[in-house]
N, C-alpha and C. Protein backbone atom coordinates (compact mmCIF):
# COMPACT_ATOMS: atom_id res chain seq x y z
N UNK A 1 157.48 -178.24 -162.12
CA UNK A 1 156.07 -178.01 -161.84
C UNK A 1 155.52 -176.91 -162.73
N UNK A 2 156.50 -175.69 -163.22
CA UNK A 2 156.05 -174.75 -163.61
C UNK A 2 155.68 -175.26 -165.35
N UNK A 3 156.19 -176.17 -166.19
CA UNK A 3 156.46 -176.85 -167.10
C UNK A 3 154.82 -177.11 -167.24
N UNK A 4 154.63 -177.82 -166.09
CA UNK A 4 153.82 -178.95 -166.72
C UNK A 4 152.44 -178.16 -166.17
N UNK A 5 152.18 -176.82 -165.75
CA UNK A 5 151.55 -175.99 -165.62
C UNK A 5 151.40 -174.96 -167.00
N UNK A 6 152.11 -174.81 -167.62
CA UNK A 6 152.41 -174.42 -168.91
C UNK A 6 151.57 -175.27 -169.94
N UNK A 7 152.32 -176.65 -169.97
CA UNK A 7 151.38 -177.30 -170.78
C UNK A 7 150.06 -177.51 -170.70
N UNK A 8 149.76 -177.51 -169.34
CA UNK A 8 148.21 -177.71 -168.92
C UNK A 8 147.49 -176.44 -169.70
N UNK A 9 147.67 -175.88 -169.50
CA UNK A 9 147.33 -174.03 -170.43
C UNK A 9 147.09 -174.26 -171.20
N UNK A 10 148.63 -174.73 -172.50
CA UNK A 10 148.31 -174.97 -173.70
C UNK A 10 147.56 -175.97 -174.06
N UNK A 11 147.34 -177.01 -173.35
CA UNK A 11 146.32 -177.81 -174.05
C UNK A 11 145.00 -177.07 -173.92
N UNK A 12 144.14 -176.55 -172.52
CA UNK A 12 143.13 -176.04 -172.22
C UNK A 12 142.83 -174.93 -173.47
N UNK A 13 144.22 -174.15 -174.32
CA UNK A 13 143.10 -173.45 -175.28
C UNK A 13 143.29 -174.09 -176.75
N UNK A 14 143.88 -175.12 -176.68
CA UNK A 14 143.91 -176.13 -178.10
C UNK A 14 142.40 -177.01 -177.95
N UNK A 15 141.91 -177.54 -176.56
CA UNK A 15 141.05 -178.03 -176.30
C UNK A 15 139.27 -176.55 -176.54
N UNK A 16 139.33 -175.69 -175.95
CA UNK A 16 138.63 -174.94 -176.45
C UNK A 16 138.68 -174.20 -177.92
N UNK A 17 140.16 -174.15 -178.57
CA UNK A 17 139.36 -173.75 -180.06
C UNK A 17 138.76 -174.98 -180.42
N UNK A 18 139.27 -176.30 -180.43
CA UNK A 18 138.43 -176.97 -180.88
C UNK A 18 137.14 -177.29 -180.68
N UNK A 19 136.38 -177.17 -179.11
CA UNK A 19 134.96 -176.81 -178.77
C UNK A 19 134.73 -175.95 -179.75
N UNK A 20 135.19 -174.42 -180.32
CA UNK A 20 134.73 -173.47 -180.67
C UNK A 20 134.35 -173.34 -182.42
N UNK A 21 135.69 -174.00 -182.85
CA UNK A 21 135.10 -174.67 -184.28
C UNK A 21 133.97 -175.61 -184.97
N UNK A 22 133.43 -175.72 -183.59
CA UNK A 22 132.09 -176.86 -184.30
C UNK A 22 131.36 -175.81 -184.75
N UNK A 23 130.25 -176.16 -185.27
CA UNK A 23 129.33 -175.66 -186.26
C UNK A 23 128.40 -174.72 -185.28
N UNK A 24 128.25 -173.73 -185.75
CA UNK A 24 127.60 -172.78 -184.83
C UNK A 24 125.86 -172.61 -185.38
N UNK A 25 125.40 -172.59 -183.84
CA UNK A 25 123.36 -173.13 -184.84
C UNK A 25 122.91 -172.06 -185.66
N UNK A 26 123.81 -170.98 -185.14
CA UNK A 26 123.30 -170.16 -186.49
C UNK A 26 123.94 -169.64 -187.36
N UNK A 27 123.84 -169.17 -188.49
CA UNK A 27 124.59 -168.40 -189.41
C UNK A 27 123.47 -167.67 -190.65
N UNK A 28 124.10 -166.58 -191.34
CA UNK A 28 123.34 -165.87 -192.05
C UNK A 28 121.90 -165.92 -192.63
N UNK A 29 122.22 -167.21 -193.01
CA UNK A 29 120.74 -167.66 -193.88
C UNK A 29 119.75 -167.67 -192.62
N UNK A 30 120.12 -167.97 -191.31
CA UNK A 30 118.77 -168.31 -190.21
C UNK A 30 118.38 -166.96 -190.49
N UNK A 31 118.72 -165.56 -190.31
CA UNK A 31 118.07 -163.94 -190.35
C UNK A 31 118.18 -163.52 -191.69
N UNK A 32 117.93 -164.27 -192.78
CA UNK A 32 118.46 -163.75 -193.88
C UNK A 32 117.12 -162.66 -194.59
N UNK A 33 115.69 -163.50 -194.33
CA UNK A 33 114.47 -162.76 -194.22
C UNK A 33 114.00 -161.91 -193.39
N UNK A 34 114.46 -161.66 -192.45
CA UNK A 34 114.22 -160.32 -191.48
C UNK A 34 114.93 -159.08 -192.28
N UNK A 35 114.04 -158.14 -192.14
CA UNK A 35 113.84 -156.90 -192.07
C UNK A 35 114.33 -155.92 -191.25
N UNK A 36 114.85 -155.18 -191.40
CA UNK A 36 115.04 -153.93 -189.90
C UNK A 36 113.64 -153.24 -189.63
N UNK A 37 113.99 -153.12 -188.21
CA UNK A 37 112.71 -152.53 -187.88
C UNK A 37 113.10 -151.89 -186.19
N UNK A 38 111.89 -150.94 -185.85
CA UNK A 38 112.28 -150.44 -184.80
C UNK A 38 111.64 -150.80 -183.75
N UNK A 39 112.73 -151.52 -182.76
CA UNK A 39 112.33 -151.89 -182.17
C UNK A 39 111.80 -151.45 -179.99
N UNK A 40 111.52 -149.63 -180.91
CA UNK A 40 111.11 -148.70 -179.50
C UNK A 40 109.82 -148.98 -179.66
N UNK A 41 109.22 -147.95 -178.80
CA UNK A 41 107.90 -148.18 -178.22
C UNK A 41 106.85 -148.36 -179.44
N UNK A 42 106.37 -149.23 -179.20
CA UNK A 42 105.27 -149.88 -180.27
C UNK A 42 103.84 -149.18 -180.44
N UNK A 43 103.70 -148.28 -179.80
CA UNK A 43 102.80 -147.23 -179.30
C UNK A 43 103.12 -145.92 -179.51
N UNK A 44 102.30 -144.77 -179.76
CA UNK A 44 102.47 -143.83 -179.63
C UNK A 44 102.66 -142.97 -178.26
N UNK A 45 102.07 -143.59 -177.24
CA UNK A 45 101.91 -143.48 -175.75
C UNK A 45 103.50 -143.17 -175.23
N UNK A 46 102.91 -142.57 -173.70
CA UNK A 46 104.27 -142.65 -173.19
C UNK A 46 105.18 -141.74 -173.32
N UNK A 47 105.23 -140.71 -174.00
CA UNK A 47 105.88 -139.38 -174.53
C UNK A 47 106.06 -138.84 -173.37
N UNK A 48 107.70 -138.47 -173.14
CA UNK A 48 107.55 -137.15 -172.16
C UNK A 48 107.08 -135.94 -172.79
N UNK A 49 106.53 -135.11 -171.90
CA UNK A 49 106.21 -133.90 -172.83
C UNK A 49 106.81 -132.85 -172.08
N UNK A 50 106.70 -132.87 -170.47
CA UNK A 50 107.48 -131.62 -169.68
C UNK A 50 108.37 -131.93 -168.65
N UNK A 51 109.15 -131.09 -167.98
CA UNK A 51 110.22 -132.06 -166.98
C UNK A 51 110.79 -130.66 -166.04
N UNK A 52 110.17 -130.79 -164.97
CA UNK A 52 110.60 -129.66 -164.03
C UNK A 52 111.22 -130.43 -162.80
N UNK A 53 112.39 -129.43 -162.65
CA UNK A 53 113.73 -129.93 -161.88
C UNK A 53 114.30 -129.08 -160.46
N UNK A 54 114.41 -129.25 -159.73
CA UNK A 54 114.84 -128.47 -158.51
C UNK A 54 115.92 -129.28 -157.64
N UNK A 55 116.61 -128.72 -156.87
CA UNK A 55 117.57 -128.93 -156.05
C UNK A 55 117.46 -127.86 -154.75
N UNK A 56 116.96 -129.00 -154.15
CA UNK A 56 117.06 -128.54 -152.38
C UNK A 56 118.23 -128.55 -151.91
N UNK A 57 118.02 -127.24 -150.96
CA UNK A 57 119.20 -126.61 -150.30
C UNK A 57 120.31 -127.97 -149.38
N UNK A 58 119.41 -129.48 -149.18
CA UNK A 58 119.41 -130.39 -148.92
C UNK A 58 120.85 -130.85 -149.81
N UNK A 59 120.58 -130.79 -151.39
CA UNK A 59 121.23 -131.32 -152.46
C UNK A 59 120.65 -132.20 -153.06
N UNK A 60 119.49 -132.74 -152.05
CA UNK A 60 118.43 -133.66 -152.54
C UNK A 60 117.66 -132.77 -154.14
N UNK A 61 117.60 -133.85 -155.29
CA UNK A 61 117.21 -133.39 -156.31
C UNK A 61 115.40 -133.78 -156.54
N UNK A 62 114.73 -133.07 -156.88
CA UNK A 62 113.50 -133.80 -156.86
C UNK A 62 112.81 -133.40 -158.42
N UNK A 63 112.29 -134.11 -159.14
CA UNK A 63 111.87 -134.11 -160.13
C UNK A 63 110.14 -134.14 -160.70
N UNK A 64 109.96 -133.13 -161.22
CA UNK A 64 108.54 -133.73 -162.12
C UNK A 64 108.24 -133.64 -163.10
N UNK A 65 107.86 -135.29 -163.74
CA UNK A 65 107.98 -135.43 -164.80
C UNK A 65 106.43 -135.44 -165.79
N UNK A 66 106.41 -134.65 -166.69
CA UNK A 66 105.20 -134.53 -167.41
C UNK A 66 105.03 -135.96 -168.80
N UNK A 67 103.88 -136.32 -168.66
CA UNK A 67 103.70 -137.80 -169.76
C UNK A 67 102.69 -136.64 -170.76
N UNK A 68 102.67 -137.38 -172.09
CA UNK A 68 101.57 -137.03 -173.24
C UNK A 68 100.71 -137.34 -172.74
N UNK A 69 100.80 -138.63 -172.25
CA UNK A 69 99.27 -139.20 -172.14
C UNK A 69 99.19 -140.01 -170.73
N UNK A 70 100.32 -139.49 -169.76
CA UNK A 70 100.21 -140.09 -168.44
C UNK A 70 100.34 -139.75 -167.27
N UNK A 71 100.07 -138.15 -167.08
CA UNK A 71 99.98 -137.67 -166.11
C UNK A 71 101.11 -136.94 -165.78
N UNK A 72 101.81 -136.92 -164.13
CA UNK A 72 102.62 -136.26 -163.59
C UNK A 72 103.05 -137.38 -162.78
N UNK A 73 104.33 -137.57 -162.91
CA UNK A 73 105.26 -138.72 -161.85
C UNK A 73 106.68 -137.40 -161.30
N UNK A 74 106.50 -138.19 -159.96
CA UNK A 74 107.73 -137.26 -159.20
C UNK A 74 108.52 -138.51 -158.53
N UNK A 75 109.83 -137.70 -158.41
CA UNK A 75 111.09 -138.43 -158.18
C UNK A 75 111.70 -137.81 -156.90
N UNK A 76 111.80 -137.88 -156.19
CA UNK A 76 112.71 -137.36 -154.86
C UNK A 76 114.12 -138.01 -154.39
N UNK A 77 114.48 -139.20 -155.51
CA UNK A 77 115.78 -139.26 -155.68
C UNK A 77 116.69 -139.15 -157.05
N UNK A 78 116.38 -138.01 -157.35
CA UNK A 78 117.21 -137.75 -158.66
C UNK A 78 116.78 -138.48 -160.24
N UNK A 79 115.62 -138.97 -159.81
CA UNK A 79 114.95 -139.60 -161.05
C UNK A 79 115.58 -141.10 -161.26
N UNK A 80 115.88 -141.76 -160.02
CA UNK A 80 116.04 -143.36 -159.81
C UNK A 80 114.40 -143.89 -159.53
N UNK A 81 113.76 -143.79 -158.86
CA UNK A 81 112.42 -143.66 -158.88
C UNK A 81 111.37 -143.43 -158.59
N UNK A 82 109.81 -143.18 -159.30
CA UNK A 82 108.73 -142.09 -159.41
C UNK A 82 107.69 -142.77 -159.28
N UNK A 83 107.10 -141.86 -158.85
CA UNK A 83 105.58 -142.29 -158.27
C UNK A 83 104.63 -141.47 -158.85
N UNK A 84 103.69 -142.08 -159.25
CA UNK A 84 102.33 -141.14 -159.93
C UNK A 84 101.71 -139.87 -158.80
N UNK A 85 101.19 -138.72 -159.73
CA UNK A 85 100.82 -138.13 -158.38
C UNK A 85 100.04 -137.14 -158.74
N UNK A 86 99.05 -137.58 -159.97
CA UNK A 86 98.43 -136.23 -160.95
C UNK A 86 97.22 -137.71 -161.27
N UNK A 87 97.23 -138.93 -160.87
CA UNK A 87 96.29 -139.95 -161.09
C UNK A 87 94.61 -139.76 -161.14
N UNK A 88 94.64 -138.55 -159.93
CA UNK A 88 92.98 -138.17 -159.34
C UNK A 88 92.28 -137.18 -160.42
N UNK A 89 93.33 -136.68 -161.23
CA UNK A 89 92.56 -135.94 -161.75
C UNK A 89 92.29 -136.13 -162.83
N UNK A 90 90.94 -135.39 -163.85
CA UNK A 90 89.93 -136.09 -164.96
C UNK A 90 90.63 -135.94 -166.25
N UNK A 91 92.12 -135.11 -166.11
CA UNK A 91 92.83 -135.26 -167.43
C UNK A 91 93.93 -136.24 -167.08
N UNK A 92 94.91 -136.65 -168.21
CA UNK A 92 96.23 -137.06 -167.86
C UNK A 92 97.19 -136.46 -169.01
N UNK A 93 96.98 -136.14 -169.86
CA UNK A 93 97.75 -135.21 -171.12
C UNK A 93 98.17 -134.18 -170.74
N UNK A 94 99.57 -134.31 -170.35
CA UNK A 94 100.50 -132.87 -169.74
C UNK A 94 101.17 -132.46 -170.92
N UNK A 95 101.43 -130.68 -170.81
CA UNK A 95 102.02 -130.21 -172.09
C UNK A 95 102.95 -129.22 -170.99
N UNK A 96 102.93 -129.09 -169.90
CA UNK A 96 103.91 -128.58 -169.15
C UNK A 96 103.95 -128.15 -167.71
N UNK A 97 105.03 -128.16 -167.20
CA UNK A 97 105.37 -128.17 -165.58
C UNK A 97 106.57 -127.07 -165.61
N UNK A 98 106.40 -126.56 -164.55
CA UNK A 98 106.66 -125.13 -163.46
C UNK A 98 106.85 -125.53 -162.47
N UNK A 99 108.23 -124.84 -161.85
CA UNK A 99 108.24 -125.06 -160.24
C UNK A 99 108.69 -123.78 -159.62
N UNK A 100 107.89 -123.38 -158.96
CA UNK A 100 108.46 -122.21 -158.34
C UNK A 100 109.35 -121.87 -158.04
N UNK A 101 110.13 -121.04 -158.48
CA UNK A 101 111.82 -120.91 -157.73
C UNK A 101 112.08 -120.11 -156.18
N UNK A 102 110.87 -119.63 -156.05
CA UNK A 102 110.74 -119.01 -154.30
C UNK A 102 110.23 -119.73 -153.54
N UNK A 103 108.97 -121.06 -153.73
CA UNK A 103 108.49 -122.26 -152.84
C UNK A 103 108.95 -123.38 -153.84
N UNK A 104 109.33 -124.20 -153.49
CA UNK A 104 109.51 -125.60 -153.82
C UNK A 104 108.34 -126.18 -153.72
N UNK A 105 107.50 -126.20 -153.13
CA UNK A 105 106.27 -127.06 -152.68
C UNK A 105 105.10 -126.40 -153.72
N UNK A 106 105.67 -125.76 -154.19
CA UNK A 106 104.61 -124.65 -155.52
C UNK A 106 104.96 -125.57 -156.99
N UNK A 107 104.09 -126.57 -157.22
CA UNK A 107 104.25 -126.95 -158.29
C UNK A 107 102.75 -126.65 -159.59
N UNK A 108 103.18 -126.01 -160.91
CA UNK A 108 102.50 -125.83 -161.42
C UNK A 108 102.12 -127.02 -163.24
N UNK A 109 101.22 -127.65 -163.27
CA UNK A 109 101.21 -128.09 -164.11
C UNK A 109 99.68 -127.67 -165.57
N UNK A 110 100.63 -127.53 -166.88
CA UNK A 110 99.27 -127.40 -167.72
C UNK A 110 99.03 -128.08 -168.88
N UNK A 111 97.82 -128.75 -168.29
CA UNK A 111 96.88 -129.91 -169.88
C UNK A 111 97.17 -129.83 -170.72
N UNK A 112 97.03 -130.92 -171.78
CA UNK A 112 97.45 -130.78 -172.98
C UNK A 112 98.54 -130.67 -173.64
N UNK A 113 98.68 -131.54 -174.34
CA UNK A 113 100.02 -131.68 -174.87
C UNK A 113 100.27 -130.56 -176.11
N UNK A 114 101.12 -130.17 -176.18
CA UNK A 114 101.11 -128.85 -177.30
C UNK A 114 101.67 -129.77 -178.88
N UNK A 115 102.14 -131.15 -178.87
CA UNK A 115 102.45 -131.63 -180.03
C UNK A 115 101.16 -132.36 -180.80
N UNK A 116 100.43 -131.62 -181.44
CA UNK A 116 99.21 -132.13 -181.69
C UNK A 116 99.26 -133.63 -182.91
N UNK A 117 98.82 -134.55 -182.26
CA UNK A 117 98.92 -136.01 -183.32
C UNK A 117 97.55 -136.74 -182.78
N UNK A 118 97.86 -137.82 -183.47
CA UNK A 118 96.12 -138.54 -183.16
C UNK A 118 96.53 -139.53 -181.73
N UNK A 119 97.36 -139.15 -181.13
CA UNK A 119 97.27 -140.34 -180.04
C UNK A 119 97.42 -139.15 -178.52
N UNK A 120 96.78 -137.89 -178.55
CA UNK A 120 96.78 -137.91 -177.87
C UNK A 120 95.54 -136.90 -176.77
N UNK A 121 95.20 -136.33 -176.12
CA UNK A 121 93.45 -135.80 -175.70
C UNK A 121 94.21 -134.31 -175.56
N UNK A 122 92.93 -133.56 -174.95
CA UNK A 122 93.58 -132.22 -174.79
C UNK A 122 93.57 -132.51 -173.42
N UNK A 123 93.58 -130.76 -172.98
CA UNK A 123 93.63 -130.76 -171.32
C UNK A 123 92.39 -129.93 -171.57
N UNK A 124 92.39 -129.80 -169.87
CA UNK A 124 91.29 -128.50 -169.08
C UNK A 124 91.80 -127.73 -168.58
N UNK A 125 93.40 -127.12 -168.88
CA UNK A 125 93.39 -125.65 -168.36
C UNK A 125 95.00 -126.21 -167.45
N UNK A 126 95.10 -125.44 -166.13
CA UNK A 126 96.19 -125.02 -165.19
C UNK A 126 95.44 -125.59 -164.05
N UNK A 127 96.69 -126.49 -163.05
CA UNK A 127 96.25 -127.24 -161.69
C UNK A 127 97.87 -126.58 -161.35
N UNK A 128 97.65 -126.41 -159.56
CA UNK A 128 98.29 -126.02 -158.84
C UNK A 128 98.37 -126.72 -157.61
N UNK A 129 99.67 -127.43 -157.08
CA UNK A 129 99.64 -128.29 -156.05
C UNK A 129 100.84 -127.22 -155.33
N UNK A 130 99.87 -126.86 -154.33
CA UNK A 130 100.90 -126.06 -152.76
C UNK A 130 101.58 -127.07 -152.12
N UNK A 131 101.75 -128.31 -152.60
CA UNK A 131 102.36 -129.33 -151.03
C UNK A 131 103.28 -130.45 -151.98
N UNK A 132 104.07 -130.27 -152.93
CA UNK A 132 104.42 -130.53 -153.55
C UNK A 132 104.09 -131.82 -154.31
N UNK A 133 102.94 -131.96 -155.19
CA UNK A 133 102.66 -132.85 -155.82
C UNK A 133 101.11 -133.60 -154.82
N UNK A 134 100.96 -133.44 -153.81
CA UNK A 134 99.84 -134.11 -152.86
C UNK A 134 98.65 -134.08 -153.59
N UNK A 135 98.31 -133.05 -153.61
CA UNK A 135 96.81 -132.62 -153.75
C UNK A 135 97.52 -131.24 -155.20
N UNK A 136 96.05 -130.81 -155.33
CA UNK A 136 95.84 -130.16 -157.10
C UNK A 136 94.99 -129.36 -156.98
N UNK A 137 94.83 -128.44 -157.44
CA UNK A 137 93.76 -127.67 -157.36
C UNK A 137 93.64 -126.88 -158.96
N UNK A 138 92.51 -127.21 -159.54
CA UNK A 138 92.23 -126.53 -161.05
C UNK A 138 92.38 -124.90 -161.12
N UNK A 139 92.81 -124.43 -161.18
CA UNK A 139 92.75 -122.99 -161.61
C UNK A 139 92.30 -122.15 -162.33
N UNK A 140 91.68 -122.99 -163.56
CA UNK A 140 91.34 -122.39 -165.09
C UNK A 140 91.77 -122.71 -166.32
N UNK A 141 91.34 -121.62 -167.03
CA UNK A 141 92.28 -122.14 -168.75
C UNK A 141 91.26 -123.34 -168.80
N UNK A 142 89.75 -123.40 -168.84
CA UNK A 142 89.51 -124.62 -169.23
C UNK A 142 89.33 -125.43 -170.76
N UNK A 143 89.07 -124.35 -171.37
CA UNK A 143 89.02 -124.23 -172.68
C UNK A 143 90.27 -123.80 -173.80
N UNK A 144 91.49 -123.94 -173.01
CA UNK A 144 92.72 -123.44 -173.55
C UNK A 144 92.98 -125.06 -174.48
N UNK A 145 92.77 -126.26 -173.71
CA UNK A 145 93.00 -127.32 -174.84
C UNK A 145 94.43 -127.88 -174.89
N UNK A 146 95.30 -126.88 -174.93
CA UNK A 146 96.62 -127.70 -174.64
C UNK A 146 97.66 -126.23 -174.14
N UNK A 147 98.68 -126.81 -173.01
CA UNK A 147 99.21 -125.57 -172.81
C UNK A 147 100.92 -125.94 -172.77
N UNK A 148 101.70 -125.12 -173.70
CA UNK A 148 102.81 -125.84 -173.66
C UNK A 148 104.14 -125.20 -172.50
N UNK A 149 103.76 -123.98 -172.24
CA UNK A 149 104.76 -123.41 -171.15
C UNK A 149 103.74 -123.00 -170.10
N UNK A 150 104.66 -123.05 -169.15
CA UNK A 150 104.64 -121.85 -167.97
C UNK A 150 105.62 -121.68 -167.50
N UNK A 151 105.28 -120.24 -166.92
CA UNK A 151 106.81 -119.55 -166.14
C UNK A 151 106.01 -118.76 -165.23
N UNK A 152 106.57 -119.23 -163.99
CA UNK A 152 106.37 -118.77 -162.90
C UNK A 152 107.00 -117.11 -162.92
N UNK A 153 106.25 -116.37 -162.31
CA UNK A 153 106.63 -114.98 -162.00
C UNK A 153 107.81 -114.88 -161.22
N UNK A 154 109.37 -113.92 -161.32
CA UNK A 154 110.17 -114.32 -160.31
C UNK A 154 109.48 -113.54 -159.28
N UNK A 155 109.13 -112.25 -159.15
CA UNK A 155 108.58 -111.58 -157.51
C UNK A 155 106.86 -112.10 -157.86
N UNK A 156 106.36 -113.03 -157.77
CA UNK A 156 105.21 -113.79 -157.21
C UNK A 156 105.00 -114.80 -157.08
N UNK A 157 104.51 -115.88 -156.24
CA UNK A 157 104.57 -117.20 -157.24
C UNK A 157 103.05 -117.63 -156.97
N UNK A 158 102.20 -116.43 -157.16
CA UNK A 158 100.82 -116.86 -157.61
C UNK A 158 100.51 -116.13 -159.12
N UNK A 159 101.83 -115.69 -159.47
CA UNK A 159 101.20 -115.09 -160.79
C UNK A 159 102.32 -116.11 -162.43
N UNK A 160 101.74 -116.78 -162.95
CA UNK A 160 101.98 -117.34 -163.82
C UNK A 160 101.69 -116.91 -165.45
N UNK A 161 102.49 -117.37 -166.69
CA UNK A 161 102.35 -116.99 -167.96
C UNK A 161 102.32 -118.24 -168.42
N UNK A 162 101.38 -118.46 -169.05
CA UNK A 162 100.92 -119.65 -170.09
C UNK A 162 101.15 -119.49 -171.51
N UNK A 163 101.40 -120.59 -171.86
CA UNK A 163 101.82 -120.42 -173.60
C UNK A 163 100.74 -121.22 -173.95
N UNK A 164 99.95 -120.90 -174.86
CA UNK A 164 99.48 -121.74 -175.27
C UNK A 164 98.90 -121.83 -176.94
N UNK A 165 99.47 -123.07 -177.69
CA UNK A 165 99.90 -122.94 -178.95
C UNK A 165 98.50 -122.57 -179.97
N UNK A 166 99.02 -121.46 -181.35
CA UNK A 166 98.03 -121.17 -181.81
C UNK A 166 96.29 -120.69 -181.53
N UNK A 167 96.28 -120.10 -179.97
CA UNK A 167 94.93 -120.11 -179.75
C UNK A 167 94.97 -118.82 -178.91
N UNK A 168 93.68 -117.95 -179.22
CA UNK A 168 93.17 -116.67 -178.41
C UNK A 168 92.28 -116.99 -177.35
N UNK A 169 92.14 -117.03 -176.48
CA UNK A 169 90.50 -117.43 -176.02
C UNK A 169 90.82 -116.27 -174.86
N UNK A 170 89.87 -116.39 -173.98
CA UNK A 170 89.42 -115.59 -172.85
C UNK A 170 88.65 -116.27 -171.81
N UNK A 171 88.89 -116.51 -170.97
CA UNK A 171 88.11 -117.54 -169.55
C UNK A 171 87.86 -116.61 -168.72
């Protein structure tokens, strides 16, 4: 029995190289006129620009993620998946996110993307959401245009430092 289990084998891959030797539909000449090319985002859009990260005492990880040109999306499972949450307001060009390291629910985000190219708007300044991501509240900097850091104060977390590239102004 074991014999003729053997042979059954050997025929099954004498029977498939020969399936496998027929003529295959394609070969060189079908891609011979293609070009390389890249085939990422076809757009300039879509850029992360900032990415603020925390870990609750939970272990639960929660994330927020800054777009060039798409707002603020947060993650409350480790960045499996995000929900918009910066939609209401009249910019969407983030150049950076802050999270308080004394409130968690202190999230700071500021307009404008600091990599200046043609695909993308400025901002209006610094928004501040007390409830982590819910609601926003403008703060200022409206005329700052693009802001690429912040850093939360460690003994405050109403007092913040803005970076913001190449520019003096005063609000």
């Amino acid at each position: 029995m074991r014999f003729s289990n053997l042979i059954s084998f050997i025929a099954l891959i004498f029977a498939g190289a020969a399936i496998g030797a027929e003529q295959a539909p394609y070969n060189s000449s079908t891609i011979s006129g293609l070009g390389a090319r890249n085939i990422g985002s076809a757009a300039m859009s879509g850029r992360i620009s900032a990415i603020g990260a925390l870990r609750e005492p939970s272990g639960k990880i929660t994330l927020f993620v800054g777009s060039a040109s798409g707002g603020v999306w947060k993650s409350e499972d480790g960045g499996t998946r995000y929900k918009p949450v910066f939609d209401e307001q009249p910019v969407q060009s983030i150049g950076a996110v802050a999270l308080d390291p004394k409130n968690s629910k202190n999230v700071w985000v500021g307009t404008g993307e600091s990599w200046t190219r043609n695909s993308v708007s400025i901002g209006n300044g610094i928004y501040k959401s007390g409830d982590g991501g819910e609601t926003w509240t403008h703060l200022g900097l409206p005329n700052s245009e693009r802001i690429a850091k912040i850093i939360v104060s460690p003994t405050s977390s109403d007092t913040v430092f803005a970076a913001v590239p190449g520019a003096l102004w005063s609000d």
